[in-house]
N, C-alpha and C. Protein backbone atom coordinates (compact mmCIF):
# COMPACT_ATOMS: atom_id res chain seq x y z
N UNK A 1 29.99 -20.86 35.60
CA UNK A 1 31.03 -20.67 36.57
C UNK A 1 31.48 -22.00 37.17
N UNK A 2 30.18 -23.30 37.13
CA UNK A 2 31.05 -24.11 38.03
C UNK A 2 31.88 -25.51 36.94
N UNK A 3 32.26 -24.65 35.62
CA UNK A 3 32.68 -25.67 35.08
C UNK A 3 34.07 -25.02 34.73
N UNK A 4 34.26 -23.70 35.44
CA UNK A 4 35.53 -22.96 35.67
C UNK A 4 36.27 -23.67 36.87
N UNK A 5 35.77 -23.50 37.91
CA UNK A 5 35.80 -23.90 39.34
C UNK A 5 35.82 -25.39 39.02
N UNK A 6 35.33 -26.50 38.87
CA UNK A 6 35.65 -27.60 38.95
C UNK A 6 36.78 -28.10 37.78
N UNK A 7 37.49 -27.69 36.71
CA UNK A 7 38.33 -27.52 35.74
C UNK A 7 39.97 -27.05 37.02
N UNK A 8 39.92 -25.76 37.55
CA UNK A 8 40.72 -25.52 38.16
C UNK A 8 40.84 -26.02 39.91
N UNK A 9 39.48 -26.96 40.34
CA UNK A 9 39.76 -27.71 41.16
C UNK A 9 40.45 -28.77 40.95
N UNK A 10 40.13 -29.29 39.68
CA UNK A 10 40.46 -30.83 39.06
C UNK A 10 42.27 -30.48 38.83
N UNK A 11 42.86 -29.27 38.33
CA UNK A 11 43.92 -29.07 38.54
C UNK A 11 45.09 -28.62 39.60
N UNK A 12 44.09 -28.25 40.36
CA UNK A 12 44.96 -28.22 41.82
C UNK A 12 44.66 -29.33 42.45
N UNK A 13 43.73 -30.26 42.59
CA UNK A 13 44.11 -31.62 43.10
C UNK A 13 44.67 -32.41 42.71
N UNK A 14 44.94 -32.20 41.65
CA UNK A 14 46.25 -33.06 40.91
C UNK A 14 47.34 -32.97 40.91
N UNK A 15 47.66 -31.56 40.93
CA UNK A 15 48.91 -30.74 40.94
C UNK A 15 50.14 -31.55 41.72
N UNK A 16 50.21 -32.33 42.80
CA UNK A 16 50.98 -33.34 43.26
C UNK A 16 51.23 -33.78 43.13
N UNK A 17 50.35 -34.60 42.18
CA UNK A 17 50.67 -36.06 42.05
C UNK A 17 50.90 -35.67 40.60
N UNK A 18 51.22 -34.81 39.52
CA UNK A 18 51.39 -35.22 38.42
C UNK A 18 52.56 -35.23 37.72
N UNK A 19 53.13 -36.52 37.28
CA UNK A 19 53.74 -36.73 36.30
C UNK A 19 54.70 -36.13 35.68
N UNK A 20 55.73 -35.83 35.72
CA UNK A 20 56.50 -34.74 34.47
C UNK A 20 56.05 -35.15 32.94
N UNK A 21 56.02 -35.90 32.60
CA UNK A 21 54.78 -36.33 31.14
C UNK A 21 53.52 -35.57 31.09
N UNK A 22 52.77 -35.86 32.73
CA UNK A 22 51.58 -35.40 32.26
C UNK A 22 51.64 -33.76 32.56
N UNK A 23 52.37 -33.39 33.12
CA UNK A 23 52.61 -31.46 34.08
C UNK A 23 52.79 -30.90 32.57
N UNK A 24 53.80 -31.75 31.51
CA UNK A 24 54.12 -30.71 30.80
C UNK A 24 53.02 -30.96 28.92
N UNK A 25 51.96 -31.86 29.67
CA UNK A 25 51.39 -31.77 28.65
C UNK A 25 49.70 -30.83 28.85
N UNK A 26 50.07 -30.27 30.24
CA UNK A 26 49.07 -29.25 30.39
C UNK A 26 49.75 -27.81 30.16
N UNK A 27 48.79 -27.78 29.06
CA UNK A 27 49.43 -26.19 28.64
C UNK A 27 49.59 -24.95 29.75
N UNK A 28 50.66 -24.37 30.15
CA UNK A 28 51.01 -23.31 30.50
C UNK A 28 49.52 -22.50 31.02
N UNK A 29 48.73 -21.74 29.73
CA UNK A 29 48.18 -21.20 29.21
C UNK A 29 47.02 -21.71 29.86
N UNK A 30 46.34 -22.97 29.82
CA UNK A 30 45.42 -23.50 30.74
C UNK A 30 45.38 -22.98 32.09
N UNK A 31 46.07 -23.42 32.73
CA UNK A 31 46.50 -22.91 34.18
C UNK A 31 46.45 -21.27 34.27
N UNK A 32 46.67 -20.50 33.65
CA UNK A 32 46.92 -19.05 34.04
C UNK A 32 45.25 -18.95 33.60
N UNK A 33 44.57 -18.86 32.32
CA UNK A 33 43.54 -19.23 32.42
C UNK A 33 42.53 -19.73 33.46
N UNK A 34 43.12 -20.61 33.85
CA UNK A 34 42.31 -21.46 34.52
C UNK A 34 42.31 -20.83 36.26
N UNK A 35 43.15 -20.34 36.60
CA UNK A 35 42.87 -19.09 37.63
C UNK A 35 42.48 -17.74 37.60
N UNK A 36 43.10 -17.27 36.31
CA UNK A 36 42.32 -15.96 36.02
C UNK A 36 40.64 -15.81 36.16
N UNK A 37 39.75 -17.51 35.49
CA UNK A 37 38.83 -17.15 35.62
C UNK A 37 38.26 -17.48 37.00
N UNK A 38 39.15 -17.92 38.33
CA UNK A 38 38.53 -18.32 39.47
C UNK A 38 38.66 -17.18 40.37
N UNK A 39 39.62 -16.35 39.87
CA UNK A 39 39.55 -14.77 40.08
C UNK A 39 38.73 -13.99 40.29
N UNK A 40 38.01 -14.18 37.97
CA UNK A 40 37.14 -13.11 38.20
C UNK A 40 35.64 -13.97 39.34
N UNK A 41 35.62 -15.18 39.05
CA UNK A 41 34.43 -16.23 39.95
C UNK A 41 34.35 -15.93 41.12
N UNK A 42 35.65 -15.22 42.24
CA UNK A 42 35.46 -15.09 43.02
C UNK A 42 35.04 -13.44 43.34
N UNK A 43 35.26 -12.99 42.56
CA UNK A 43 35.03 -11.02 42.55
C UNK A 43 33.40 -11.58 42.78
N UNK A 44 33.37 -11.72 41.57
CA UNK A 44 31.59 -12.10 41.02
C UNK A 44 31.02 -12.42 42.56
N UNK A 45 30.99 -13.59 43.13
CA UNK A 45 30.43 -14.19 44.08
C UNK A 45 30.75 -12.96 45.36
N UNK A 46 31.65 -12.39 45.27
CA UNK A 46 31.66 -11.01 46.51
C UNK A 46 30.65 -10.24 46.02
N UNK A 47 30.94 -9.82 45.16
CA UNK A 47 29.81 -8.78 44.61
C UNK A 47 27.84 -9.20 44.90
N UNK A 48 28.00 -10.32 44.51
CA UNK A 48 26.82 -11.14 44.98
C UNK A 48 26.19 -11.04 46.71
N UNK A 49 26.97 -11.33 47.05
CA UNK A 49 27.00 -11.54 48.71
C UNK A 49 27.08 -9.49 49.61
N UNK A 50 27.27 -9.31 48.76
CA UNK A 50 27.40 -7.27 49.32
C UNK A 50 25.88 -7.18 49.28
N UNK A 51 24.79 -7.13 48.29
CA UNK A 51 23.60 -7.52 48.26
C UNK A 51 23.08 -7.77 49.27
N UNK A 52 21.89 -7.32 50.03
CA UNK A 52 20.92 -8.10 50.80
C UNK A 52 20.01 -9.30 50.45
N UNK A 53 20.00 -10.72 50.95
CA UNK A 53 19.62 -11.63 50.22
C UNK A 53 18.30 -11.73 51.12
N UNK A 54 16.94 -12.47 50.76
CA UNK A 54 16.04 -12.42 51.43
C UNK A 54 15.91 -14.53 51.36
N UNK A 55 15.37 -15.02 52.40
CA UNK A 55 15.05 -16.39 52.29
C UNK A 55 13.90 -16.47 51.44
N UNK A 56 13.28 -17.59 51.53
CA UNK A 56 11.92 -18.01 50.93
C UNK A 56 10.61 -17.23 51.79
N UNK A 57 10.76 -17.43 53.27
CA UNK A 57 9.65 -17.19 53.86
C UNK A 57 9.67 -15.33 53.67
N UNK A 58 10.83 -14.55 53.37
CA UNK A 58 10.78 -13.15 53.31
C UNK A 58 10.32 -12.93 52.24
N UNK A 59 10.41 -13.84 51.13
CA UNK A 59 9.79 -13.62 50.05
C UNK A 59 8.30 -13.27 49.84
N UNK A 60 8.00 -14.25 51.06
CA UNK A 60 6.81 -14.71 50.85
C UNK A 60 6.12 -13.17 51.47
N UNK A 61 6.95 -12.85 52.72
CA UNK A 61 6.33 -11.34 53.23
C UNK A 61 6.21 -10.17 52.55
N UNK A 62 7.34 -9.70 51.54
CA UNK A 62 7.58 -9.17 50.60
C UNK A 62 6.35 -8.92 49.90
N UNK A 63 5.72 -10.58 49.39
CA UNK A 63 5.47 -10.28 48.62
C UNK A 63 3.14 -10.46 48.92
N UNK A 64 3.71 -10.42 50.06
CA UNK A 64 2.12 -10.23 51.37
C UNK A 64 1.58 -11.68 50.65
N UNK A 65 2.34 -12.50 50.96
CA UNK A 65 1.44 -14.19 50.56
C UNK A 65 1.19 -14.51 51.84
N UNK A 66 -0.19 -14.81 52.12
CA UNK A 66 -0.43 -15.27 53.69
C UNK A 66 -0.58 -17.22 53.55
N UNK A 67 -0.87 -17.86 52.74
CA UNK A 67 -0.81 -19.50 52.37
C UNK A 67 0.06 -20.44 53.46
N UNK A 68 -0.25 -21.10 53.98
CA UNK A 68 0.84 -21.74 54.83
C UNK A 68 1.97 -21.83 54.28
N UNK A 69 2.02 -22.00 52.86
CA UNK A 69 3.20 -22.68 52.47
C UNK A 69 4.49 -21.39 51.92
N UNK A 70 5.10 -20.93 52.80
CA UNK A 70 5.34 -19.89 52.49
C UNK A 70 6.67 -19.75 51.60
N UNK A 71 6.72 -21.21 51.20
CA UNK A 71 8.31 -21.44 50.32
C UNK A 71 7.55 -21.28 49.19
N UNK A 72 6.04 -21.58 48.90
CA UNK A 72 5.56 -21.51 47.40
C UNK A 72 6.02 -20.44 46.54
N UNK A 73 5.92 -19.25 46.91
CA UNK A 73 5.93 -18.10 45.89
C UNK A 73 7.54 -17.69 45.24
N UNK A 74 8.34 -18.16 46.21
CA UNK A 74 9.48 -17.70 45.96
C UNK A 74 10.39 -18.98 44.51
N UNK A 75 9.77 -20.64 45.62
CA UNK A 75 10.16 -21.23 44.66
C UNK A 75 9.11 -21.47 43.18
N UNK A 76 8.19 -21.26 43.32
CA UNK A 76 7.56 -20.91 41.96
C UNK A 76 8.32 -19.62 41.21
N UNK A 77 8.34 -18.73 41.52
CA UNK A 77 9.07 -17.66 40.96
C UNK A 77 10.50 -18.01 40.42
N UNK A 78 11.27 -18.67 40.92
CA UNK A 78 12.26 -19.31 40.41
C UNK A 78 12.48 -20.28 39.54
N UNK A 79 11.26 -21.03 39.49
CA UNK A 79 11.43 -22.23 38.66
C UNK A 79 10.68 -21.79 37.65
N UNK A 80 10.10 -20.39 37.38
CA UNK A 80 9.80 -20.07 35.79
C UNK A 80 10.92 -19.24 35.45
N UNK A 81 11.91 -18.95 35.83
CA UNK A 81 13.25 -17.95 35.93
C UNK A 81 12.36 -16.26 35.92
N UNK A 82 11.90 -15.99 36.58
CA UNK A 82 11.31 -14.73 36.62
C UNK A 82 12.43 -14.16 37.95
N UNK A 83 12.72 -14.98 38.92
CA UNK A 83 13.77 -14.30 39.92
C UNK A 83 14.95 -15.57 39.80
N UNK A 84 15.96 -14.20 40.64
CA UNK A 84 17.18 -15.30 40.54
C UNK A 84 17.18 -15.72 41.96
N UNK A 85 17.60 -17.31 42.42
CA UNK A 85 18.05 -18.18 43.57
C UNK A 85 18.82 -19.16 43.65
N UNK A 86 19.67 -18.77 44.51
CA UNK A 86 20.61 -20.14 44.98
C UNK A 86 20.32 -20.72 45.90
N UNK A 87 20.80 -21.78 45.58
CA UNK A 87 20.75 -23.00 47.10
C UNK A 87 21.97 -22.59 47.64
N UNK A 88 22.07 -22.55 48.65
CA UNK A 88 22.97 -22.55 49.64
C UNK A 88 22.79 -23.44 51.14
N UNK A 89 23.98 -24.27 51.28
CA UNK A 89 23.52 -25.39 52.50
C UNK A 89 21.87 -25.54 52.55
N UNK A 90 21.51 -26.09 51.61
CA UNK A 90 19.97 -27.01 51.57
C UNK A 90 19.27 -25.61 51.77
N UNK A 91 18.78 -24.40 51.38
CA UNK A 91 18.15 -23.03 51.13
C UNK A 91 18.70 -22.46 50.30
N UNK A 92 17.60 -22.12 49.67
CA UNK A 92 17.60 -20.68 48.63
C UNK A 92 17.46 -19.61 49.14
N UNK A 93 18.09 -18.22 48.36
CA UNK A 93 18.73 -17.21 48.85
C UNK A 93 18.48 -16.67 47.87
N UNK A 94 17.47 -15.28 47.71
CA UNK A 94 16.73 -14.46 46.70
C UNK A 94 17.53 -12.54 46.96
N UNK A 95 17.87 -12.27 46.05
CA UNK A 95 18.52 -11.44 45.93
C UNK A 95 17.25 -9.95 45.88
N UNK A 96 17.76 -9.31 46.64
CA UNK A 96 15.99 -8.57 47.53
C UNK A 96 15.70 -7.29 46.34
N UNK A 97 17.32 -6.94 45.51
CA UNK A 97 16.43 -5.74 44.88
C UNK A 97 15.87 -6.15 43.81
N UNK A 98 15.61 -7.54 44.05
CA UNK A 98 14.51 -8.21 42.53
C UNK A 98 12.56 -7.49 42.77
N UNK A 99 12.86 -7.49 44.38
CA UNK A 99 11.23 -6.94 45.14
C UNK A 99 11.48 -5.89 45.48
N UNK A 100 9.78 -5.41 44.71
CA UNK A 100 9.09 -3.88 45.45
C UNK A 100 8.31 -4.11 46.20
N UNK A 101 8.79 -3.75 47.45
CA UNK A 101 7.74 -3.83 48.66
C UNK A 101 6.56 -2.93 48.66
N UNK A 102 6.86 -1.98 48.29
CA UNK A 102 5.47 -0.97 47.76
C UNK A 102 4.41 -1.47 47.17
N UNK A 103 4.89 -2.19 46.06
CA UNK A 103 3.79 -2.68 45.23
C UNK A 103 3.51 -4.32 45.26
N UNK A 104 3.92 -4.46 46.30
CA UNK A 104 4.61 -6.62 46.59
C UNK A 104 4.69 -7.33 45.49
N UNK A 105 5.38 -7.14 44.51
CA UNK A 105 5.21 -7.44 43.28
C UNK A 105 7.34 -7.65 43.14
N UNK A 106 7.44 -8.70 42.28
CA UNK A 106 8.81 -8.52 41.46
C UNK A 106 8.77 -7.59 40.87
N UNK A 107 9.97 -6.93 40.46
CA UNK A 107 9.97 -6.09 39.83
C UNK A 107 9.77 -6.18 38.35
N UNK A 108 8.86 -5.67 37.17
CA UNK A 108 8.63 -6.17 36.01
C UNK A 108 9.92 -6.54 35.06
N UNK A 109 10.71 -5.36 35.50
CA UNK A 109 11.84 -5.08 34.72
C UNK A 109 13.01 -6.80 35.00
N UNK A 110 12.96 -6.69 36.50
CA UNK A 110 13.73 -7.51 36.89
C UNK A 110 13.54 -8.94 35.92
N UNK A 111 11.79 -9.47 36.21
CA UNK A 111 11.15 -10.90 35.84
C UNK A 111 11.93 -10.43 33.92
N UNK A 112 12.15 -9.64 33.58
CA UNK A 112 11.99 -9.92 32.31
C UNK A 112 13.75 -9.86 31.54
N UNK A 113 14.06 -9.70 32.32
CA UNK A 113 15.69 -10.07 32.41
C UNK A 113 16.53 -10.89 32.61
N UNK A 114 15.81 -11.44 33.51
CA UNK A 114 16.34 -12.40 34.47
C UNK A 114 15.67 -13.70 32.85
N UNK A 115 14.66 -13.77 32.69
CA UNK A 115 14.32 -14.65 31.50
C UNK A 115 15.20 -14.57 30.54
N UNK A 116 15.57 -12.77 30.00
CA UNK A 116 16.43 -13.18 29.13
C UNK A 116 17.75 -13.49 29.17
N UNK A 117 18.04 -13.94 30.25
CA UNK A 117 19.57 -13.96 30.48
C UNK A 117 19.61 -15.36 31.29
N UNK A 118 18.26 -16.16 31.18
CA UNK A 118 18.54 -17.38 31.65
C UNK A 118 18.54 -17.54 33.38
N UNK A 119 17.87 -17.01 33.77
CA UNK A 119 18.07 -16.97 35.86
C UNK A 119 17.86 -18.68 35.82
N UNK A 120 16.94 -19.17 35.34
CA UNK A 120 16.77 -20.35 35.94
C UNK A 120 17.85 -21.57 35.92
N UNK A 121 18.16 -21.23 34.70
CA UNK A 121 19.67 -22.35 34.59
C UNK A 121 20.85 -21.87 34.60
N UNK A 122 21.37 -20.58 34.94
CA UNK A 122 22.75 -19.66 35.48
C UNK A 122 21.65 -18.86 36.25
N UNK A 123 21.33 -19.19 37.79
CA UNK A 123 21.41 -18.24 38.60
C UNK A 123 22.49 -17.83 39.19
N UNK A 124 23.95 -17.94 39.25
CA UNK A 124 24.83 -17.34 39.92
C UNK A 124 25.50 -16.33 38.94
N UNK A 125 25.83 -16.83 37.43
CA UNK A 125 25.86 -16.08 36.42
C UNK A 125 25.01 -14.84 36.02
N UNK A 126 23.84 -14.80 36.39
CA UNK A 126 22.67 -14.22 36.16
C UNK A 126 22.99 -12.91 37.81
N UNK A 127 22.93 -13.49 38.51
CA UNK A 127 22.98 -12.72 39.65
C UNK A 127 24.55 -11.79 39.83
N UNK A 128 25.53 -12.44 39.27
CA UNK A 128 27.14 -11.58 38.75
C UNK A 128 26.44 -10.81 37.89
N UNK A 129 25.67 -10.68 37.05
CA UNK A 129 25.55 -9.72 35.95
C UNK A 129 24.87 -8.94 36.64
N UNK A 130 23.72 -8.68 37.28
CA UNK A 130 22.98 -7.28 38.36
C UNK A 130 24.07 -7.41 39.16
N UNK A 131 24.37 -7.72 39.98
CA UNK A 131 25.04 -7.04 41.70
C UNK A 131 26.33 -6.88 41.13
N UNK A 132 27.34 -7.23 39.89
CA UNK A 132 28.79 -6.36 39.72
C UNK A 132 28.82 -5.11 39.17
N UNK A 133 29.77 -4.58 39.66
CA UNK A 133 29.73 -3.08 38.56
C UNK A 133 29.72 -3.03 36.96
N UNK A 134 28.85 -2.25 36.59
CA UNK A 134 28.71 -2.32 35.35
C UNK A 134 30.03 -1.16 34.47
N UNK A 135 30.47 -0.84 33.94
CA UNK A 135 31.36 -0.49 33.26
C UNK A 135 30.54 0.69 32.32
N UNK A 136 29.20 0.23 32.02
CA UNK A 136 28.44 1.42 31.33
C UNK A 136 27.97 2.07 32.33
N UNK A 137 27.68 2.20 33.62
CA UNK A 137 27.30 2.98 34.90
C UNK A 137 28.25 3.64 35.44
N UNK A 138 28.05 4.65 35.66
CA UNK A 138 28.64 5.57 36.52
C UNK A 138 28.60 5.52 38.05
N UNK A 139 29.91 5.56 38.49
CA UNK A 139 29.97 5.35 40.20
C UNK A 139 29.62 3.65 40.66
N UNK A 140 30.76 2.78 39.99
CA UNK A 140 30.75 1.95 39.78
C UNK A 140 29.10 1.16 40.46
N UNK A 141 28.28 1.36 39.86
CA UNK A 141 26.87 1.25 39.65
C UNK A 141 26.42 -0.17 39.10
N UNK A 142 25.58 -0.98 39.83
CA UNK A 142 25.43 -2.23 39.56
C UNK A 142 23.77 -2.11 38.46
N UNK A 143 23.57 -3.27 37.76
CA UNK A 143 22.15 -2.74 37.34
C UNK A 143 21.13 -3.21 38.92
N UNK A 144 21.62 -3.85 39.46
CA UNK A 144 20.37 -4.03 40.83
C UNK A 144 20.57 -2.49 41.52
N UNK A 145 21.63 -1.93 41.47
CA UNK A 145 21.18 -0.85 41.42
C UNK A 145 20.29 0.19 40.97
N UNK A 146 20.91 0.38 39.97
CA UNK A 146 19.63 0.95 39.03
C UNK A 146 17.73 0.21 39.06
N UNK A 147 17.78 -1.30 38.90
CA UNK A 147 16.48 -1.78 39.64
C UNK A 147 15.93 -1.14 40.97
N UNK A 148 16.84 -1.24 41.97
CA UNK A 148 16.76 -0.76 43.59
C UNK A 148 15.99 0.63 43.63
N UNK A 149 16.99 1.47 42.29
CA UNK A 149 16.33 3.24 42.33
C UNK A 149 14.85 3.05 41.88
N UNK A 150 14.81 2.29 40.57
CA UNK A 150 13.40 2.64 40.35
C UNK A 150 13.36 3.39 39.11
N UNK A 151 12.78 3.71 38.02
CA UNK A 151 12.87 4.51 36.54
C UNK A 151 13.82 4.68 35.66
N UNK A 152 14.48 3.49 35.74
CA UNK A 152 15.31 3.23 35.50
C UNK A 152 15.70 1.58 34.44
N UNK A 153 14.54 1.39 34.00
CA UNK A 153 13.93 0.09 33.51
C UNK A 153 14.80 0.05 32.03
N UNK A 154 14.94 1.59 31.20
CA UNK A 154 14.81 1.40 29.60
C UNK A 154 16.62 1.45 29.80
N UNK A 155 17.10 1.90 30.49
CA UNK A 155 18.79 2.11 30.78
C UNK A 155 19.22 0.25 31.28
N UNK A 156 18.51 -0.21 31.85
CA UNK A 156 18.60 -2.19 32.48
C UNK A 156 18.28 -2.24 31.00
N UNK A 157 17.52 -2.41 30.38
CA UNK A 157 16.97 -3.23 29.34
C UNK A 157 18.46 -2.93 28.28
N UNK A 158 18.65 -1.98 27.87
CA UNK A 158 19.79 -1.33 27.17
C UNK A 158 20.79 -2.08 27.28
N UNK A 159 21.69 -1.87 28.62
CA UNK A 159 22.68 -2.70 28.57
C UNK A 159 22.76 -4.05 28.84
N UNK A 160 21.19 -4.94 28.80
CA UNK A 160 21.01 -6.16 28.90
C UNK A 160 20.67 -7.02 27.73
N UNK A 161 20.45 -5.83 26.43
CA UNK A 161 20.29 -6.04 25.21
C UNK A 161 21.10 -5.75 23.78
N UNK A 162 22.47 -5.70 25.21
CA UNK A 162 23.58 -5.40 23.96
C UNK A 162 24.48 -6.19 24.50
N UNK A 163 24.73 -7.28 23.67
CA UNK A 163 26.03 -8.39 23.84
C UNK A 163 27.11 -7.54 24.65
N UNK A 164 27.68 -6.60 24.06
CA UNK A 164 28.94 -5.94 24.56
C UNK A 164 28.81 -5.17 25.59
N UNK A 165 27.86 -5.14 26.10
CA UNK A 165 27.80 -4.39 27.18
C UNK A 165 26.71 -5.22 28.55
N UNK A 166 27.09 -6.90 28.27
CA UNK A 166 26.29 -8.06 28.80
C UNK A 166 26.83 -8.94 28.09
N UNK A 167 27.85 -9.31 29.35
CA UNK A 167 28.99 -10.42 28.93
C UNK A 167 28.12 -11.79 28.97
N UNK A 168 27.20 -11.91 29.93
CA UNK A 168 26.87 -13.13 29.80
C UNK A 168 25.89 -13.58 28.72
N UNK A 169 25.72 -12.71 27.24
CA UNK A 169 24.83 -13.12 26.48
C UNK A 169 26.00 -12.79 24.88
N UNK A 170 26.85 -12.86 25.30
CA UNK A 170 27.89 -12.99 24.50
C UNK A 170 28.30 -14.33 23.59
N UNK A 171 27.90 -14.44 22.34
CA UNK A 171 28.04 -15.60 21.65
C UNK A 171 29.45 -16.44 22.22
N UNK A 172 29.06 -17.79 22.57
CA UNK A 172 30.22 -18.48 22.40
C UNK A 172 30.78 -18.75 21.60
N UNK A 173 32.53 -18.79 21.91
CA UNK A 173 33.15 -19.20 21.12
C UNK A 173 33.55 -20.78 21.20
């Protein structure tokens, strides 16, 4: 996403100052492109933020770690991509229906998704794919939804193991 966003920043800060040479040697087609996808970037990132996000130290309660260090568990958990986190203004921000408080545990289903779809190096990508509506769900139904319910593991795995129905594991072109 942020090589969408900095592509169509790099073209609206230019947009002033450019050239009739250089305006008309940016394709049309770029530009409509090049907002369409800051469009869907910005749906995505709403959809994200509707979510309850938990900090590090909630993580840590979540997940009953008593250790002083109560950023350990969350940022360990992240830096093997087992959960997804963003930084946001100097903090990370853990997306809560990754945890079962019942069992203080990630959710298995979650840790093993989130791997295959890369959390650690597209966590915002990774986190658009659970918290938007899925198109194979009914009642425009997110899969952190379906995580959130609970028995619901082999229906996540399904549409996380089919390119076409999991845009973000879609061969590039």
């Amino acid at each position: 996403m942020s090589s969408v966003r900095n592509g169509l920043l790099s073209l609206v800060a230019s947009g002033p100052t450019l050239s009739a040479s250089i305006a008309s040697a940016v394709p049309a087609h770029a530009v409509t492109e090049s907002i369409a996808r800051a469009r869907i970037e910005t749906t995505a990132r709403q959809a994200i933020f509707e979510h309850p996000l938990l900090e590090a130290s909630d993580v840590a309660d979540v997940l009953r770690f008593r250790d002083r260090n109560r950023r350990s568990p969350a940022s360990r958990l992240r830096e093997r991509g087992d959960i997804v986190g963003y930084e946001i203004g100097g903090r990370y921000l853990y997306p809560s229906f990754q945890f079962d408080s019942a069992t203080a545990k990630v959710r298995p289903v979650v840790a093993e998704i989130n791997q295959l779809l890369n959390a650690k190096h597209d966590p915002w990508g990774v986190s658009s794919w659970w918290t938007s509506p899925s198109g194979w769900l009914s009642d425009g139904q997110s899969p952190a939804d379906l995580a959130a319910q609970g028995g619901q593991d082999d229906r996540i795995r399904d549409i996380a193991h089919h390119p076409r129905r999991c845009p973000i594991r879609q061969p590039h072109r």
